[in-house]
Structures are given as structure tokens and as C-alpha cells.
C-alpha atoms as a PDB file:
ATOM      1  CA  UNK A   1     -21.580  12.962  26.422  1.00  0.00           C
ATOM      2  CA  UNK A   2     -17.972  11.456  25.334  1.00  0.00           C
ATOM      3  CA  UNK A   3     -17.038  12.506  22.276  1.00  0.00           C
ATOM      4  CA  UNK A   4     -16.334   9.758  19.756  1.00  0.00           C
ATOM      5  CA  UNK A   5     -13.583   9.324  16.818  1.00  0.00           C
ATOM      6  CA  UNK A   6     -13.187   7.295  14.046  1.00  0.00           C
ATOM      7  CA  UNK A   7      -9.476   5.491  13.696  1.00  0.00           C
ATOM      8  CA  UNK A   8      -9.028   4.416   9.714  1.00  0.00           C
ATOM      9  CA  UNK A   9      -6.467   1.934   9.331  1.00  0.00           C
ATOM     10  CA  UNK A  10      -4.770   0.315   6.810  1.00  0.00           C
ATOM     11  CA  UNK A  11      -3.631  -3.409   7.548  1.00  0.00           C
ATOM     12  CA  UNK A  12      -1.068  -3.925   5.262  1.00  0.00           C
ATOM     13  CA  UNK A  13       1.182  -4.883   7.965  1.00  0.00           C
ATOM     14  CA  UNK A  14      -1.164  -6.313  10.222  1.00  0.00           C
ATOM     15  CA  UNK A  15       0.738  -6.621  13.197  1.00  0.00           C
ATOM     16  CA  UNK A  16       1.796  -3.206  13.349  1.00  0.00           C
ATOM     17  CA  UNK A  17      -1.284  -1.855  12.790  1.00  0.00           C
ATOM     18  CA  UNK A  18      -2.675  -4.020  15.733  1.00  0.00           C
ATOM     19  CA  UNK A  19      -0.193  -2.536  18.269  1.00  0.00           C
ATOM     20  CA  UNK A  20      -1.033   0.717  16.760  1.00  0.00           C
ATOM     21  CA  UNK A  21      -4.763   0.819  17.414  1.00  0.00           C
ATOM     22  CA  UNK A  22      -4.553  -1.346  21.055  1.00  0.00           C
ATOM     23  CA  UNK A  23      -2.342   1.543  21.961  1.00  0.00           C
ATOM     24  CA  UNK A  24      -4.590   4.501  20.514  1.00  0.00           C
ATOM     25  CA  UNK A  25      -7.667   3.029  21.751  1.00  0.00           C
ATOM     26  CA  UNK A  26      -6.380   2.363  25.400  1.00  0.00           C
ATOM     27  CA  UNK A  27      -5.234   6.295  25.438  1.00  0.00           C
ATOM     28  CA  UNK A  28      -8.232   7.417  23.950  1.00  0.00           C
ATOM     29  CA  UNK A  29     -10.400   5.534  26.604  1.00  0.00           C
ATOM     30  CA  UNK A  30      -7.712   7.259  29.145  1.00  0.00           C
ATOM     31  CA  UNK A  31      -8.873  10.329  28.201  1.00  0.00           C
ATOM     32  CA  UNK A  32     -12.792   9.924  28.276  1.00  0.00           C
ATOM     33  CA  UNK A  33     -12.793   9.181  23.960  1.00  0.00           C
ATOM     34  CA  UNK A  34     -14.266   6.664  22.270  1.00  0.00           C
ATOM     35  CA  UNK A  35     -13.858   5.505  18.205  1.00  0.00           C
ATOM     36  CA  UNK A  36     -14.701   3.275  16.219  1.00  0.00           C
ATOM     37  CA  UNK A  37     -12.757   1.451  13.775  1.00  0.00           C
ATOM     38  CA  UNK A  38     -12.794   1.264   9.809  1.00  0.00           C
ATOM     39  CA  UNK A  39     -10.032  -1.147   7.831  1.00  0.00           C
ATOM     40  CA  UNK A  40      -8.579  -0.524   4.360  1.00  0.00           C
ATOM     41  CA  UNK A  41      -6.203  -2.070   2.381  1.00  0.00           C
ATOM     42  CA  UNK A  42      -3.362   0.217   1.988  1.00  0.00           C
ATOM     43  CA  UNK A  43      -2.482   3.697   3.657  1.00  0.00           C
ATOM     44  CA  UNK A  44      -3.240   5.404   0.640  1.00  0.00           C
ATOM     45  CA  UNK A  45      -6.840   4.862   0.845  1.00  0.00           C
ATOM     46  CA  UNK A  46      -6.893   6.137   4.632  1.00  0.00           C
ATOM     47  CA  UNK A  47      -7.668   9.953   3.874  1.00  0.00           C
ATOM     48  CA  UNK A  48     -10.228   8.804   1.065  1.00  0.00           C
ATOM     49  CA  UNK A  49     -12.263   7.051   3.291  1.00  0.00           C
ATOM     50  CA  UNK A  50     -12.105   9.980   6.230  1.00  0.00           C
ATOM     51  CA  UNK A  51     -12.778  12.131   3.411  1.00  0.00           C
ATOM     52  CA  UNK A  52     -16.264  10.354   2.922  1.00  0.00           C
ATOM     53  CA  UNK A  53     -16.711  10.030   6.450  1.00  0.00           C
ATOM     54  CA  UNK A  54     -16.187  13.578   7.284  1.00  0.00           C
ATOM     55  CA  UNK A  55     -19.287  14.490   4.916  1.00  0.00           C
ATOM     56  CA  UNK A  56     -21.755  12.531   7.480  1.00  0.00           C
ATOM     57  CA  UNK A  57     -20.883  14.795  10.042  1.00  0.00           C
ATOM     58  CA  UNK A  58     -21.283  11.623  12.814  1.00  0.00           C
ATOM     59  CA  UNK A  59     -17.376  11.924  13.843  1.00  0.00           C
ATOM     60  CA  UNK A  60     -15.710  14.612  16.254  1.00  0.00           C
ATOM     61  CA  UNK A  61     -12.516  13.372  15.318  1.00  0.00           C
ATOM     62  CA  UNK A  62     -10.196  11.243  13.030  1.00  0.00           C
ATOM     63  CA  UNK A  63      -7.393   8.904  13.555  1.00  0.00           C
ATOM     64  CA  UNK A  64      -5.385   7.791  10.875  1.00  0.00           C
ATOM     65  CA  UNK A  65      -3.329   4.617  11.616  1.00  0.00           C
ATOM     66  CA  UNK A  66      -0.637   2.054   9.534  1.00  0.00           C
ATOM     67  CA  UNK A  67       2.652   1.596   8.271  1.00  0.00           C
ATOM     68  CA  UNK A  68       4.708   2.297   4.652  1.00  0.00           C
ATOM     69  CA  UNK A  69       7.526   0.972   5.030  1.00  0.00           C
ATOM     70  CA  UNK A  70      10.301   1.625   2.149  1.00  0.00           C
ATOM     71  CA  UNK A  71      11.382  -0.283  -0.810  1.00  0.00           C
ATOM     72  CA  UNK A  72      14.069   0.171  -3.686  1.00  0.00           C
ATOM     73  CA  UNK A  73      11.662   2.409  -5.470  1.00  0.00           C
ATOM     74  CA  UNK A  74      10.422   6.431  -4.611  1.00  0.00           C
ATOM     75  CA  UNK A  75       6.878   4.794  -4.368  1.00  0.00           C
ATOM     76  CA  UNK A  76       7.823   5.270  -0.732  1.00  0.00           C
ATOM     77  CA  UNK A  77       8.157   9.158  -0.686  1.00  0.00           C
ATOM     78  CA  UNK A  78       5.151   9.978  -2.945  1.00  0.00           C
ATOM     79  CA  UNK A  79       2.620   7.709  -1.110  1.00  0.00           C
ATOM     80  CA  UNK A  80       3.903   9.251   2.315  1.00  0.00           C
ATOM     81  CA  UNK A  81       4.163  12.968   1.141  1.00  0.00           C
ATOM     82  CA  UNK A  82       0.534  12.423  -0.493  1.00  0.00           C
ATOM     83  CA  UNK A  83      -0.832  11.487   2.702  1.00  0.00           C
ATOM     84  CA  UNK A  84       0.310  13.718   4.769  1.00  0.00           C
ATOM     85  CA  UNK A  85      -0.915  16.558   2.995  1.00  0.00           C
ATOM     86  CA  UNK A  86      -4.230  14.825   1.735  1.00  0.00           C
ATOM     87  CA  UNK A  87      -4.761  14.543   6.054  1.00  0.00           C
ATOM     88  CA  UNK A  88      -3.544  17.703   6.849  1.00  0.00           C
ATOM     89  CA  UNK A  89      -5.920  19.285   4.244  1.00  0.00           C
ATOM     90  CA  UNK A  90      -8.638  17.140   5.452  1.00  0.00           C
ATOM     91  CA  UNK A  91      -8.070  18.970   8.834  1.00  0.00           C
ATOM     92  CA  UNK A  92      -7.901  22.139   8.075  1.00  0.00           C
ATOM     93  CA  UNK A  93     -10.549  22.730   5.168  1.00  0.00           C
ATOM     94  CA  UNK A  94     -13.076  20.626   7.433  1.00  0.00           C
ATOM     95  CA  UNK A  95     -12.116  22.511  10.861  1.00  0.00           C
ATOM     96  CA  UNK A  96     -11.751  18.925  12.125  1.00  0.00           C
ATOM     97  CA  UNK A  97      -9.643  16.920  13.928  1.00  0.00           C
ATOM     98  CA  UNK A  98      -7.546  14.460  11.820  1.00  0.00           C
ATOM     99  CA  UNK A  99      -4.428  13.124  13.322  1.00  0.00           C
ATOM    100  CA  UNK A 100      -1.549  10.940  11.318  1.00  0.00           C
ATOM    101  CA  UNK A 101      -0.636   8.059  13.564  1.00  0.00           C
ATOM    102  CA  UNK A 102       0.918   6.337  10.097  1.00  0.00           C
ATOM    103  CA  UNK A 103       4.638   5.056  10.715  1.00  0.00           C
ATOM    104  CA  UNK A 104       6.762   6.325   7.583  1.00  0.00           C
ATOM    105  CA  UNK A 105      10.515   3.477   8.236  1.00  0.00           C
ATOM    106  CA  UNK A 106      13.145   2.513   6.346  1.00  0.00           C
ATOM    107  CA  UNK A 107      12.760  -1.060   7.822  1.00  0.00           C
ATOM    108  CA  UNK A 108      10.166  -3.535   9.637  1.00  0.00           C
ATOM    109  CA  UNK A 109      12.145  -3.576  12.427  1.00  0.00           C
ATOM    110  CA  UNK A 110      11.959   0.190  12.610  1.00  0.00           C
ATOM    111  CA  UNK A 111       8.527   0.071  11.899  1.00  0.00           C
ATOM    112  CA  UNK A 112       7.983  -2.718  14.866  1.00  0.00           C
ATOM    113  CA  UNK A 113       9.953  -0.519  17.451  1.00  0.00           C
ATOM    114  CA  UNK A 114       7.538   2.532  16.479  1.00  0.00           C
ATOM    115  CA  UNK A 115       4.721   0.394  17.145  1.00  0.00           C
ATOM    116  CA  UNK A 116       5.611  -1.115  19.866  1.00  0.00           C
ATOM    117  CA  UNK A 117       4.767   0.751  23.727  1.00  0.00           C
ATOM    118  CA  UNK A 118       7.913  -0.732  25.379  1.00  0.00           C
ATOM    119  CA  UNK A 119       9.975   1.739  23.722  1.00  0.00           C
ATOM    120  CA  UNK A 120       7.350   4.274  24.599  1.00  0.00           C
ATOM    121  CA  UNK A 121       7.323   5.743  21.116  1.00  0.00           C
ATOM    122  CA  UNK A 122       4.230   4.354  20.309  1.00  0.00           C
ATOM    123  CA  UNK A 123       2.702   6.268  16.581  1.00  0.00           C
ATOM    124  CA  UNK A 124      -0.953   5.365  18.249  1.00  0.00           C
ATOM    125  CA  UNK A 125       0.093   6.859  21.277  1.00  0.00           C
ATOM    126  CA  UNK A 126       1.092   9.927  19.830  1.00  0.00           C
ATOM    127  CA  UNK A 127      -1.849  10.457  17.487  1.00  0.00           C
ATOM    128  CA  UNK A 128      -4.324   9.964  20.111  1.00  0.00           C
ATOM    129  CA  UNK A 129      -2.666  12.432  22.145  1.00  0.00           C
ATOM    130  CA  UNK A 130      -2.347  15.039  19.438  1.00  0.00           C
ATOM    131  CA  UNK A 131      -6.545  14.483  19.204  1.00  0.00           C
ATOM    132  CA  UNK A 132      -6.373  14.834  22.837  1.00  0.00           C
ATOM    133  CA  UNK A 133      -5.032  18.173  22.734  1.00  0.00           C
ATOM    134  CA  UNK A 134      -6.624  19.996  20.088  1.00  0.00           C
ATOM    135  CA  UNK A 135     -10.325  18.529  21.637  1.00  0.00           C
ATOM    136  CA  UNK A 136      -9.501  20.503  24.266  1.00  0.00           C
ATOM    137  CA  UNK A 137      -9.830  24.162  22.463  1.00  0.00           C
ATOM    138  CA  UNK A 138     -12.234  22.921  19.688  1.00  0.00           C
END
């Protein structure tokens, strides 16, 4: 029975999150995983919804996917530091799976080159692999 994921991501910047979740599927599907997909708005609403999603008990894992990109403001650092540890505490008070495939740039065109596989530093890549590895001891 393959074990399947859900991948939550926000599609602010739509074309990055595209790459993103072609790439996490594709290594998923490499490794015998399937997920399904859910879409929000912004990435700050990504660990909300795997929050509620956790409580139906239907996922074995999580995928967290999109793109904050910064601006003139600190908006930038709050939003990113509050996601990281709403996911990481998602993981660990659930004993479940969550990985954070969100690109934190300075720039688009950083943002682009950390979605994109040519440069083979692909943040759907990596998050699928981190589920990857931890499926195998849990």
C-alpha cells in the first residue's frame, strides 16, 4: 500500500510554485509516494491548513511548498521565521512528517533559480527527499 502525502501550497508566485510541485511530485512518485494537492493564497496560511488536515488523520505525510520573497519591510523575516517554527511544531507535537519546501530569497530571480531543476537545487526536490528519509524509520 503506497503511502500518500499531502503538498499545501501557496501560489502567490505561481510559477514558482508550479516548478516546485512538478519537481516534488515527480520525486515522490520516484520513490513509491503519492500526494495530493491543496492551494492557498499566501505561505502563511500553509501550516494552518496542515494543521486542520493533520486532525483527520488521512495523511502519512506533509509537504509544504511556495515562495516569500523579500521587500523593503521586516514583513519578510516574521512571516518566514513564523513558518518555520509553526511547521516544525506541527512535526514534532503530531509525530508526523511535515517538510518545508518554501523558498525564503532576496529576489525573483533567486527565487526562480531555487525552483528551477537545471540548477539542481530544486526546494521541491529537497522537501520530498527529506519526507523520503524520515518515512523510512517512521
Amino acid at each position: 500500500m503506497k503511502k500518500i502525502g499531502l503538498i499545501v501550497v501557496s501560489d502567490y508566485y505561481k510559477e514558482i510554485s508550479d516548478n516546485l510541485i512538478k519537481n516534488c511530485i515527480a520525486t515522490l512518485k520516484n520513490n513509491g509516494l503519492e500526494a495530493e494537492i491543496k492551494t492557498v493564497k499566501g505561505s502563511l496560511e500553509i501550516p494552518i491548513l496542515i494543521a486542520h488536515q493533520i486532525n483527520k488523520k488521512k495523511y502519512k505525510f506533509f509537504i509544504a511548498l511556495g515562495c516569500i520573497i523579500k521587500g523593503k519591510t521586516p514583513h519578510f523575516e516574521f512571516i518566514s521565521s513564523a513558518i518555520v517554527n509553526s511547521l516544525l511544531n506541527l512535526s514534532v507535537t503530531f509525530k508526523i512528517p511535515v517538510a518545508n519546501g518554501i523558498i525564503n530569497s532576496l529576489n525573483y530571480k533567486q527565487a526562480t533559480e531555487r525552483s528551477s531543476k537545471s540548477k539542481n537545487k530544486n526546494k521541491g526536490i529537497e522537501a520530498a527527499e527529506a519526507i523520503v528519509s524520515l518515512l523510512k524509520y517512521i
